[in-house]
PDB file of N, CA and C in Angstrom:
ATOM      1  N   UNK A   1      22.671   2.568   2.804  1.00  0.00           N
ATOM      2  CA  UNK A   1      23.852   2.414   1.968  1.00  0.00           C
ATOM      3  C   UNK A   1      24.904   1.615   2.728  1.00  0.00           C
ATOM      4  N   UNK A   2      25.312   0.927   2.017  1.00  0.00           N
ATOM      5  CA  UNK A   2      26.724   0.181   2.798  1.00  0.00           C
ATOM      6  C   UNK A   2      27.933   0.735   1.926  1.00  0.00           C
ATOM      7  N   UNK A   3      29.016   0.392   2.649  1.00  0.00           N
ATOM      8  CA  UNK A   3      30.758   0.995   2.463  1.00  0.00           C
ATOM      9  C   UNK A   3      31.303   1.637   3.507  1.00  0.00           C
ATOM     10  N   UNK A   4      32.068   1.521   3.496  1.00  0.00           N
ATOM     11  CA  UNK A   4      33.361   2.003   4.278  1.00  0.00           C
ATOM     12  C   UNK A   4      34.121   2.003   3.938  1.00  0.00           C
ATOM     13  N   UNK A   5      35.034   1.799   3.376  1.00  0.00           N
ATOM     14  CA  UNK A   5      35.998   1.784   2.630  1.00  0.00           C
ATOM     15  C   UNK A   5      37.086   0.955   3.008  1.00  0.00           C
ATOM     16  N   UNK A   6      36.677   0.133   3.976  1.00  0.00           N
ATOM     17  CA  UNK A   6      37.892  -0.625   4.787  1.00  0.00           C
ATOM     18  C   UNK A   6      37.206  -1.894   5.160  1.00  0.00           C
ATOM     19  N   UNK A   7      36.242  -2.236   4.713  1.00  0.00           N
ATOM     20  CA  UNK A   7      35.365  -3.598   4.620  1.00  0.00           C
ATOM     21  C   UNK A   7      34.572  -4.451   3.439  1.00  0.00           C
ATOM     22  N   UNK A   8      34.333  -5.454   3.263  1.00  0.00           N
ATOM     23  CA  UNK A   8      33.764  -6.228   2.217  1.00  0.00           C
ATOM     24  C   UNK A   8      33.153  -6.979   2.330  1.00  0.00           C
ATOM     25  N   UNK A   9      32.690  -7.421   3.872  1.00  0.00           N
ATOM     26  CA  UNK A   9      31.253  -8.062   4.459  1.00  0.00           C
ATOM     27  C   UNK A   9      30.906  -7.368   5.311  1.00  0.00           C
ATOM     28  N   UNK A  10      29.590  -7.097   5.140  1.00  0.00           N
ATOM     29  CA  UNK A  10      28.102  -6.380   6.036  1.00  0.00           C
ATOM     30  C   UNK A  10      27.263  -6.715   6.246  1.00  0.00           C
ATOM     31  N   UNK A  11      26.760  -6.839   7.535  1.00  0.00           N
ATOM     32  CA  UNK A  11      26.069  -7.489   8.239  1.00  0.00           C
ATOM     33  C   UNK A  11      24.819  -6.527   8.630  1.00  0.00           C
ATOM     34  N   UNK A  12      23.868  -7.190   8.163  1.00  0.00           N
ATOM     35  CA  UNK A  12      22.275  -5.777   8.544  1.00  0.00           C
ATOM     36  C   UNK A  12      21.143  -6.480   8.746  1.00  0.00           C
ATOM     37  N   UNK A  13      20.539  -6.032  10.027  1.00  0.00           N
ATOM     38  CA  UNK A  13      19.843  -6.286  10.769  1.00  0.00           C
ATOM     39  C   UNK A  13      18.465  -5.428   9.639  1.00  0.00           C
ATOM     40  N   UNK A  14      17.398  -6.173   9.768  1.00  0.00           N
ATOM     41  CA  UNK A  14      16.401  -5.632   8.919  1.00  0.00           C
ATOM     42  C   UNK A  14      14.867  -6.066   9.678  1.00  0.00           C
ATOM     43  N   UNK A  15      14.528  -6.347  10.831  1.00  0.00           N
ATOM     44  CA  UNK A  15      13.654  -6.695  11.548  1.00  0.00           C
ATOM     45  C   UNK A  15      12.306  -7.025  10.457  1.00  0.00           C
ATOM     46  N   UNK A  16      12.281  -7.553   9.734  1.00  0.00           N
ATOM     47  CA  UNK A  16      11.247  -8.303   9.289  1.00  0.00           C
ATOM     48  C   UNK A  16      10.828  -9.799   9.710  1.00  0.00           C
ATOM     49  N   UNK A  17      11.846 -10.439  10.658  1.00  0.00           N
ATOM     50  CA  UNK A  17      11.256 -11.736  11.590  1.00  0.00           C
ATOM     51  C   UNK A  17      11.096 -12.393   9.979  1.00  0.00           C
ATOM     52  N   UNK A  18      11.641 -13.015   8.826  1.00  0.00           N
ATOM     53  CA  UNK A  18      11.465 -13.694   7.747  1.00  0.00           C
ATOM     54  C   UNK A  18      12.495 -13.926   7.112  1.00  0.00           C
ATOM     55  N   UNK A  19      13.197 -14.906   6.970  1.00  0.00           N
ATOM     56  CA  UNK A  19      13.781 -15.539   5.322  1.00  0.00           C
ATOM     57  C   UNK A  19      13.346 -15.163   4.248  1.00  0.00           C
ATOM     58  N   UNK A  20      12.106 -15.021   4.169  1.00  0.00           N
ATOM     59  CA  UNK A  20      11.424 -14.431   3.001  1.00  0.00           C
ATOM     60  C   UNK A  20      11.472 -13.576   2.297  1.00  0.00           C
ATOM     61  N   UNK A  21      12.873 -13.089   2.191  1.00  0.00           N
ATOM     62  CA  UNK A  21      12.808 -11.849   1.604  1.00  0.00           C
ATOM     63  C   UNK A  21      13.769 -11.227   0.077  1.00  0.00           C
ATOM     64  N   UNK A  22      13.148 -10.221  -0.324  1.00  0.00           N
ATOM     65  CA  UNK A  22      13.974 -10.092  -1.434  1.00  0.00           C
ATOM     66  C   UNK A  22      14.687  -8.771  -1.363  1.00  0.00           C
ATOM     67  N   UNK A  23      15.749  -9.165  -1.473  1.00  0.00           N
ATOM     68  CA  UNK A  23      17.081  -8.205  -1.453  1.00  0.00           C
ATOM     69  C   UNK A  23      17.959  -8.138  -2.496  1.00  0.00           C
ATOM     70  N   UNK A  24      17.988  -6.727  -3.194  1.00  0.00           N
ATOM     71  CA  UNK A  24      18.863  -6.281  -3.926  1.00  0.00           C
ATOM     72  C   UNK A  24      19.882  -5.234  -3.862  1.00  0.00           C
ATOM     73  N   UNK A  25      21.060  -5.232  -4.216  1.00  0.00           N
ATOM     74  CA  UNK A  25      22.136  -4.195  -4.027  1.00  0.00           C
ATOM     75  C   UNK A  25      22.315  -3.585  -5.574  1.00  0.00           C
ATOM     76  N   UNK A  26      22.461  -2.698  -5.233  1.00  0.00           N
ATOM     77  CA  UNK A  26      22.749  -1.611  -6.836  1.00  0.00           C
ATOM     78  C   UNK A  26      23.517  -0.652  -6.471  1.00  0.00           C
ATOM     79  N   UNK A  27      24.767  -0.532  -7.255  1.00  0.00           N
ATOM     80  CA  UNK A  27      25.171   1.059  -7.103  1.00  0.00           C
ATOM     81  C   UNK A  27      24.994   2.351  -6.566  1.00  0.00           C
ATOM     82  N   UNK A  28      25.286   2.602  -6.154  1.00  0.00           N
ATOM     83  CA  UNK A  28      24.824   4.289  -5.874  1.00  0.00           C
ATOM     84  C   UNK A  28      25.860   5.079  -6.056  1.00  0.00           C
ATOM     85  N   UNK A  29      26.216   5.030  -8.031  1.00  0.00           N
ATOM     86  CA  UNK A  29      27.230   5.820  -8.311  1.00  0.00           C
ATOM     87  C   UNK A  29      26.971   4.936 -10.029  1.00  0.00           C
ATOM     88  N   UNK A  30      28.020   6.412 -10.876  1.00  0.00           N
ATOM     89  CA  UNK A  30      27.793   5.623 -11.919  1.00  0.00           C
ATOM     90  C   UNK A  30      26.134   5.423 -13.306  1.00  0.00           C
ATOM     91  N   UNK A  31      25.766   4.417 -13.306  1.00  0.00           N
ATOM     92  CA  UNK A  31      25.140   3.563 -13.786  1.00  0.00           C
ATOM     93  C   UNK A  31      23.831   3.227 -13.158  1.00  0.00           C
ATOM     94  N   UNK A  32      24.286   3.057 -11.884  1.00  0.00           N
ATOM     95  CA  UNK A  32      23.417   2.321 -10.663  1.00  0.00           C
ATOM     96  C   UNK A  32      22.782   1.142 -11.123  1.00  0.00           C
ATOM     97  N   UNK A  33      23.815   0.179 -11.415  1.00  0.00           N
ATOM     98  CA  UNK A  33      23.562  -0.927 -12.212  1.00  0.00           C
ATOM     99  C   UNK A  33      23.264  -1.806 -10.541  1.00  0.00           C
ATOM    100  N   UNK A  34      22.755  -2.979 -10.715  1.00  0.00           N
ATOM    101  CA  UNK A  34      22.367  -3.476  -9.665  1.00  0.00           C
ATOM    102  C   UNK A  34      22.976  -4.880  -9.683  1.00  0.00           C
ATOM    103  N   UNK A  35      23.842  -5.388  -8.968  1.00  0.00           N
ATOM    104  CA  UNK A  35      25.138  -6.430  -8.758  1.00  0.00           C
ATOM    105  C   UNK A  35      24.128  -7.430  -7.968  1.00  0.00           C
ATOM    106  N   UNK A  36      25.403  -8.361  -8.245  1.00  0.00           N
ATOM    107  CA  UNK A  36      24.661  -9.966  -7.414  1.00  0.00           C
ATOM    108  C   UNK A  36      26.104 -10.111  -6.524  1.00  0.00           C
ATOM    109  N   UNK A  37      25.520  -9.898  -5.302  1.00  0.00           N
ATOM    110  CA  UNK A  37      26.690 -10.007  -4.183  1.00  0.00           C
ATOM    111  C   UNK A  37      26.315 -11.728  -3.470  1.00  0.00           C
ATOM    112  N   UNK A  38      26.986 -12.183  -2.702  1.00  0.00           N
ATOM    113  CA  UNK A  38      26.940 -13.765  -2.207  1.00  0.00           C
ATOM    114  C   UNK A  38      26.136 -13.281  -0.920  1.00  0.00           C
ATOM    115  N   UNK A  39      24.957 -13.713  -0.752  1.00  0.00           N
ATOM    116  CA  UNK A  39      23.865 -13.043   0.217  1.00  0.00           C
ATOM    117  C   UNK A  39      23.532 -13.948   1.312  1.00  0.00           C
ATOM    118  N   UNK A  40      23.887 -13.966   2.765  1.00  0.00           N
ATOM    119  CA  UNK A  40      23.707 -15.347   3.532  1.00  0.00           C
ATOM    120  C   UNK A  40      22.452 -14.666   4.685  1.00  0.00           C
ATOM    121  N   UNK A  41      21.293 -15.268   4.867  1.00  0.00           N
ATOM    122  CA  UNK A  41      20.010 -15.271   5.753  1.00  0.00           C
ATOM    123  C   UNK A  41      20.742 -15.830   6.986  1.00  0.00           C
ATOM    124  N   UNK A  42      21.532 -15.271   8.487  1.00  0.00           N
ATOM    125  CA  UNK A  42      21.680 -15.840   9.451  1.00  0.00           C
ATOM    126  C   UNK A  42      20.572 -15.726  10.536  1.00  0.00           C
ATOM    127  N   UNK A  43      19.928 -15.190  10.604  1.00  0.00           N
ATOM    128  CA  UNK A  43      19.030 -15.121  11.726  1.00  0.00           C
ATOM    129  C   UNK A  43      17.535 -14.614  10.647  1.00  0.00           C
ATOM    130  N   UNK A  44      16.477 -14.936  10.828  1.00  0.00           N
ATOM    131  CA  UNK A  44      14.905 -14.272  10.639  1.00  0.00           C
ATOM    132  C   UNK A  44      15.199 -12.763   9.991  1.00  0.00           C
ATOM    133  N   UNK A  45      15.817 -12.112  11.166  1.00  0.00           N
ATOM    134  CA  UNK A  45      16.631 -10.709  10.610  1.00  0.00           C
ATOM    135  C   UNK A  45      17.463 -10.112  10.415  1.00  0.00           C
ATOM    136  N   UNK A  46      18.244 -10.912  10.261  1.00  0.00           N
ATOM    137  CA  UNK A  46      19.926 -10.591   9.875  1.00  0.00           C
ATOM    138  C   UNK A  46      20.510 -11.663   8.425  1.00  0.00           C
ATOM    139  N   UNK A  47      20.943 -10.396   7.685  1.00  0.00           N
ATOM    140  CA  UNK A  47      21.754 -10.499   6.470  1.00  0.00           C
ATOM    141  C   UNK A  47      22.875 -10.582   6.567  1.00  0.00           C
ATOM    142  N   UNK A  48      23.711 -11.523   6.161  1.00  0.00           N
ATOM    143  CA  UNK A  48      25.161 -10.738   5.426  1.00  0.00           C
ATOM    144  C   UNK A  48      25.556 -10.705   4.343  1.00  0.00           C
ATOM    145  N   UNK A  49      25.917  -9.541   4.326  1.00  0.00           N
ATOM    146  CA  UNK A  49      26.600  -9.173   2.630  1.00  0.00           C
ATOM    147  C   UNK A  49      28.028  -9.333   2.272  1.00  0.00           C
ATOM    148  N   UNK A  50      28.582 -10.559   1.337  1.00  0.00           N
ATOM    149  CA  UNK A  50      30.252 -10.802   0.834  1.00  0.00           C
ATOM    150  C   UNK A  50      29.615  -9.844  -0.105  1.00  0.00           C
ATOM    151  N   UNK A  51      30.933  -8.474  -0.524  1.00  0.00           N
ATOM    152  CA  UNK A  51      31.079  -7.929  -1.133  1.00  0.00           C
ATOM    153  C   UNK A  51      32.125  -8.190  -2.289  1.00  0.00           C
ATOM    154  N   UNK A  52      32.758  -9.530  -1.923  1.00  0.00           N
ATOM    155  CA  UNK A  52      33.998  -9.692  -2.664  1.00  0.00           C
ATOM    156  C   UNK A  52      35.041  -8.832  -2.802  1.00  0.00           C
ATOM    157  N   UNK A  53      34.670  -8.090  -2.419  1.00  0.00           N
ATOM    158  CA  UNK A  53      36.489  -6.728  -2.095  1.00  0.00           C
ATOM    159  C   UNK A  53      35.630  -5.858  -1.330  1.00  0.00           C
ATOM    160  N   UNK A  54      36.653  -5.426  -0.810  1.00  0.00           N
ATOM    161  CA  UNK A  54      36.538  -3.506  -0.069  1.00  0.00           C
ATOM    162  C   UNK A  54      35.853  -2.710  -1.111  1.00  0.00           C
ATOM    163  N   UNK A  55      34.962  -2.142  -0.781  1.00  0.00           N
ATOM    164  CA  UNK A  55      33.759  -0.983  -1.131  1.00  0.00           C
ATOM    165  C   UNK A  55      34.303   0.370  -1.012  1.00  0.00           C
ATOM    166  N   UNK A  56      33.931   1.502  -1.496  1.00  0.00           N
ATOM    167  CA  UNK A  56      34.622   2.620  -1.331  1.00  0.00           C
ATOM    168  C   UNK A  56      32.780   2.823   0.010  1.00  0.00           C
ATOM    169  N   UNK A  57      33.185   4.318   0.743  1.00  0.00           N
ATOM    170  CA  UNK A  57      32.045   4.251   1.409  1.00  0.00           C
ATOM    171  C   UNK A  57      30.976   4.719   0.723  1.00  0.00           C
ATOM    172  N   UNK A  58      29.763   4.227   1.347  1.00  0.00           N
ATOM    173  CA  UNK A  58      28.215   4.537   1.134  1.00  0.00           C
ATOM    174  C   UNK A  58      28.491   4.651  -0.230  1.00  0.00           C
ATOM    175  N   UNK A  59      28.565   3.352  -1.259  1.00  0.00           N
ATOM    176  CA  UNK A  59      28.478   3.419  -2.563  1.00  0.00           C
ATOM    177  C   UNK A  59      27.655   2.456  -3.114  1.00  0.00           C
ATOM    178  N   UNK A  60      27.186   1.709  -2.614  1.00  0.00           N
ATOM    179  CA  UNK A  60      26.135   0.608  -2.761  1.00  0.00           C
ATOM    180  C   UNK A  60      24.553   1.037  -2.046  1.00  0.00           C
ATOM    181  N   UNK A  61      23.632   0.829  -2.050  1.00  0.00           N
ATOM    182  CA  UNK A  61      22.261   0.511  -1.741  1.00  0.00           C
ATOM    183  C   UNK A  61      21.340  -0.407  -1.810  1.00  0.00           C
ATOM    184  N   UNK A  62      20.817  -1.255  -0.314  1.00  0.00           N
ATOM    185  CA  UNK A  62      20.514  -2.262  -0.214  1.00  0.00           C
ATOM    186  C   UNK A  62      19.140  -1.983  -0.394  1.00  0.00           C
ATOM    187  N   UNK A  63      18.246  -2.869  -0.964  1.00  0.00           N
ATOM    188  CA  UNK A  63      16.632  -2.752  -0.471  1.00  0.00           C
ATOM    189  C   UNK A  63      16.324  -3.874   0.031  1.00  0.00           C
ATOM    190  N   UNK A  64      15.650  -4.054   1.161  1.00  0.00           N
ATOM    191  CA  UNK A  64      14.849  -5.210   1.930  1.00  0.00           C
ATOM    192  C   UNK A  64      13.871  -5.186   1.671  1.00  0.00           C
ATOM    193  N   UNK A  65      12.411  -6.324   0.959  1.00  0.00           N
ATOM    194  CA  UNK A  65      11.452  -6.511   0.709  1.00  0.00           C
ATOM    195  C   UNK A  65      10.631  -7.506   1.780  1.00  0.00           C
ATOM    196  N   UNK A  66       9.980  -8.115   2.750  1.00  0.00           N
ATOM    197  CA  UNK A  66       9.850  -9.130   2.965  1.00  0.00           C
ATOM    198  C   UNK A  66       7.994  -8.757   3.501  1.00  0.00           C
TER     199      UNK A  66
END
């Protein structure tokens, strides 16, 4: 889960060594509707997530596929 409540980019390390991968964020509250956040591949295994605003905490859920 990502949030904190005092941040709006997150950065996660996911050791799959690939670009290749499919990542989705959804709610974890609510609906658990599943959002399109601005998603940047910096390293093989590292993500970052623009959230576009401050998150309340652990209210989102990421899945890594690769």
């Amino acid at each position: 889960t990502i949030g904190n409540g005092a941040d709006s980019i997150f950065v996660i390390n996911h050791g799959f060594n690939s670009r290749d991968a499919f990542i989705t964020v959804r709610e974890d509250f609510d609906n658990y509707n599943q959002i399109i956040p601005f998603i940047e591949f910096l390293t093989p295994n590292t993500i970052r997530i623009d959230m576009g605003s401050i998150i309340a905490p652990n209210s989102y859920v990421v899945t890594i596929i690769a």
